[in-house]
C-alpha atoms as a PDB file:
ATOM      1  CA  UNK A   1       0.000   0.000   0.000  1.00  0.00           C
ATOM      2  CA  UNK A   2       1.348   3.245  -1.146  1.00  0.00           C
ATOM      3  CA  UNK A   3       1.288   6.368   1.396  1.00  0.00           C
ATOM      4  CA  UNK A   4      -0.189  10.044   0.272  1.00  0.00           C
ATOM      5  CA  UNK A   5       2.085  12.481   0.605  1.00  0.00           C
ATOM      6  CA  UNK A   6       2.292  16.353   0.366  1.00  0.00           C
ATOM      7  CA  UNK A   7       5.530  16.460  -1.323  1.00  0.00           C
ATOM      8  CA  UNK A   8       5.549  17.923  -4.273  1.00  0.00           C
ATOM      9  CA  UNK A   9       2.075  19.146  -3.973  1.00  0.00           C
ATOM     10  CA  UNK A  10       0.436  22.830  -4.838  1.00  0.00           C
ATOM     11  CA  UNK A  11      -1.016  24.200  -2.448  1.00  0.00           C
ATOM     12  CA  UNK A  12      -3.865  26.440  -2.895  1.00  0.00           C
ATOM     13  CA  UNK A  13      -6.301  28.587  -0.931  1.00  0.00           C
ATOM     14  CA  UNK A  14      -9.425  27.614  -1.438  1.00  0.00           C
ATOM     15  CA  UNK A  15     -11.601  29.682   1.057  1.00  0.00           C
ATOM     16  CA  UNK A  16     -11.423  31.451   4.195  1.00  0.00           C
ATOM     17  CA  UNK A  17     -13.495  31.150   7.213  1.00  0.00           C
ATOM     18  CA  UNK A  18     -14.421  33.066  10.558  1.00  0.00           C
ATOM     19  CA  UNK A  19     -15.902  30.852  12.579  1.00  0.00           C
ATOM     20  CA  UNK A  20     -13.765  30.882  15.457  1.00  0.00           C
ATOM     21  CA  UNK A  21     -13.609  33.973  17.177  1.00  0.00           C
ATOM     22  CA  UNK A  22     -10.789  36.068  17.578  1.00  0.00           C
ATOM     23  CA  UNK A  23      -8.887  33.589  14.415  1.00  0.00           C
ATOM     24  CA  UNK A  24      -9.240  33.287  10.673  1.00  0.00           C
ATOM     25  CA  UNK A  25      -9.068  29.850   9.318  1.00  0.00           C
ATOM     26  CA  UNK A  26      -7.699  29.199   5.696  1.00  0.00           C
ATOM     27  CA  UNK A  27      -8.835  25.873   3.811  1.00  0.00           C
ATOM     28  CA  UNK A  28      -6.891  24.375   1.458  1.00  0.00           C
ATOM     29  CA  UNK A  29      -7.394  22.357  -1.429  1.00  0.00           C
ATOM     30  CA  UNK A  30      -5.550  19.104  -0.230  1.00  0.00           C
ATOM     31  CA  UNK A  31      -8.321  19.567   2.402  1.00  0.00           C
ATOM     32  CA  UNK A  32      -5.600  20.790   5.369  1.00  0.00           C
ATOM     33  CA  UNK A  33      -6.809  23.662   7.443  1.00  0.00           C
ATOM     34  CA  UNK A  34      -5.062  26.545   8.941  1.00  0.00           C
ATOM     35  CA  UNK A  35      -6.049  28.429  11.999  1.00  0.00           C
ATOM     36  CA  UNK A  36      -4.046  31.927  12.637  1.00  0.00           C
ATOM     37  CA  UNK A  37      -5.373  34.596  15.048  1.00  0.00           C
ATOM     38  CA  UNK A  38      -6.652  37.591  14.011  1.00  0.00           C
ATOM     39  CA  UNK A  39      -4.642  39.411  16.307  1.00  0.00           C
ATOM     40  CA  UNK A  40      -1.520  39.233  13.384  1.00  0.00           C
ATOM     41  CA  UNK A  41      -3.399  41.307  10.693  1.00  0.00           C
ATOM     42  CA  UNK A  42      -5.167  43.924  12.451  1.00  0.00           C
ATOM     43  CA  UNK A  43      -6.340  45.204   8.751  1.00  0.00           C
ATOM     44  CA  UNK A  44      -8.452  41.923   9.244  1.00  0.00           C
ATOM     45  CA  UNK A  45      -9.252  42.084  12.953  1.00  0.00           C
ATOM     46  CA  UNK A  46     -10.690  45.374  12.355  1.00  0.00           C
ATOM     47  CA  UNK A  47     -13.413  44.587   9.512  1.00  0.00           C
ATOM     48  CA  UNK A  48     -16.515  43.185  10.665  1.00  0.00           C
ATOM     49  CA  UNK A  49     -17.344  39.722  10.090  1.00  0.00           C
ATOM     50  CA  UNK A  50     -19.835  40.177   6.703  1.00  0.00           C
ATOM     51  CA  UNK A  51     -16.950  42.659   5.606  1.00  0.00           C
ATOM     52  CA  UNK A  52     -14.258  40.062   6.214  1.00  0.00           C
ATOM     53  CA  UNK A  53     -16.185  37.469   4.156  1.00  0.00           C
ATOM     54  CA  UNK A  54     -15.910  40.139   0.992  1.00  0.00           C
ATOM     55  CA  UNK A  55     -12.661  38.757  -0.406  1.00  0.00           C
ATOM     56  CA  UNK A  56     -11.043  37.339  -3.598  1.00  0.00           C
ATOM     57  CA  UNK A  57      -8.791  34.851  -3.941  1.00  0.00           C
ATOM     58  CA  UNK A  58      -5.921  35.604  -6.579  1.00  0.00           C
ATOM     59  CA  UNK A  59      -3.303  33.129  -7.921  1.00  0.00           C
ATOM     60  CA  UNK A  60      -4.693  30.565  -5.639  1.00  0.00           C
ATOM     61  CA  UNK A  61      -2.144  32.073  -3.127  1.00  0.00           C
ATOM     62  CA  UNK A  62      -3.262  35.755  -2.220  1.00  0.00           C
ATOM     63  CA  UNK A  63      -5.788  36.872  -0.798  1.00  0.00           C
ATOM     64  CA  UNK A  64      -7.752  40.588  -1.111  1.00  0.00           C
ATOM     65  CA  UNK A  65      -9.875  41.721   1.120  1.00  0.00           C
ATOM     66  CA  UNK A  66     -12.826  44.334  -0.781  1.00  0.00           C
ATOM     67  CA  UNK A  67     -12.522  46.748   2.292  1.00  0.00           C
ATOM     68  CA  UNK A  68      -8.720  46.724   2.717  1.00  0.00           C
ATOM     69  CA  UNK A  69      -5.914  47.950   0.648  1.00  0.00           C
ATOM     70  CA  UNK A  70      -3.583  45.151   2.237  1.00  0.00           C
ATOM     71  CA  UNK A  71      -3.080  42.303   0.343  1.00  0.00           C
ATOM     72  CA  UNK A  72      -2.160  38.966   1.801  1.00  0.00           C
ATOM     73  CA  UNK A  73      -0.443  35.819   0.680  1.00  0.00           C
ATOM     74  CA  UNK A  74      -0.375  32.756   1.815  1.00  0.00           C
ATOM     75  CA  UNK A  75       3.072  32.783   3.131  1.00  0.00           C
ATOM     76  CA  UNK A  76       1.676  35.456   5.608  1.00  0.00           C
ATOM     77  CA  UNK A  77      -0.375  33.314   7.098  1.00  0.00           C
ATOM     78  CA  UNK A  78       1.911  30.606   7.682  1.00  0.00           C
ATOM     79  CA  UNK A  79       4.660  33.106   9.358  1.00  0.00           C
ATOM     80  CA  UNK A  80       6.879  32.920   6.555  1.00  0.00           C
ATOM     81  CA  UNK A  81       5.950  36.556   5.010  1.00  0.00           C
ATOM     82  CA  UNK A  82       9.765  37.036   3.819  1.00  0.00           C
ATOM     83  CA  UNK A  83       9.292  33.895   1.786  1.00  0.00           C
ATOM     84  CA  UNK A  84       6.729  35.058  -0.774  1.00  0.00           C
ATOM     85  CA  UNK A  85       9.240  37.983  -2.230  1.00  0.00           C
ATOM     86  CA  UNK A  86      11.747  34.688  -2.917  1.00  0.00           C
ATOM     87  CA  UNK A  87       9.018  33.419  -5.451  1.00  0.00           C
END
């Protein structure tokens, strides 16, 4: 029996959620799940939670928000915001 593995695998936003309070949690297309708190992107934090479900997701990595001029990748997210200017 062959093991899945992530290796060599995309990965891809495919939506956002707010269902936890205080955190944002990003779903991905391999079906893992991120959880980050709000408290990191205060652009975010402040929005209320119908404004914070008005977004778009570009390149299947970034993420804009319709009431924010920030825009957010998915490196971000993941603490590793110096990575996406490697790409």
């Amino acid at each position: 029996m062959k093991l899945a593995t992530l290796k060599n695998t995309k990965i891809c936003i495919e939506k956002l959620n707010f269902d936890i309070m205080g955190k944002m949690s990003l779903k991905l297309e391999d079906s893992r799940v991120i959880i980050v708190p709000l408290k990191y992107f205060p652009d975010i934090q402040k929005m209320s939670v119908e404004k914070r479900k008005k977004y778009t997701i570009v390149d299947d990595r970034t993420v804009l928000f319709f009431y924010s001029d920030s825009v957010y990748h998915l490196e971000d997210f993941m603490g590793l915001e110096s990575k996406w200017r490697e790409r």
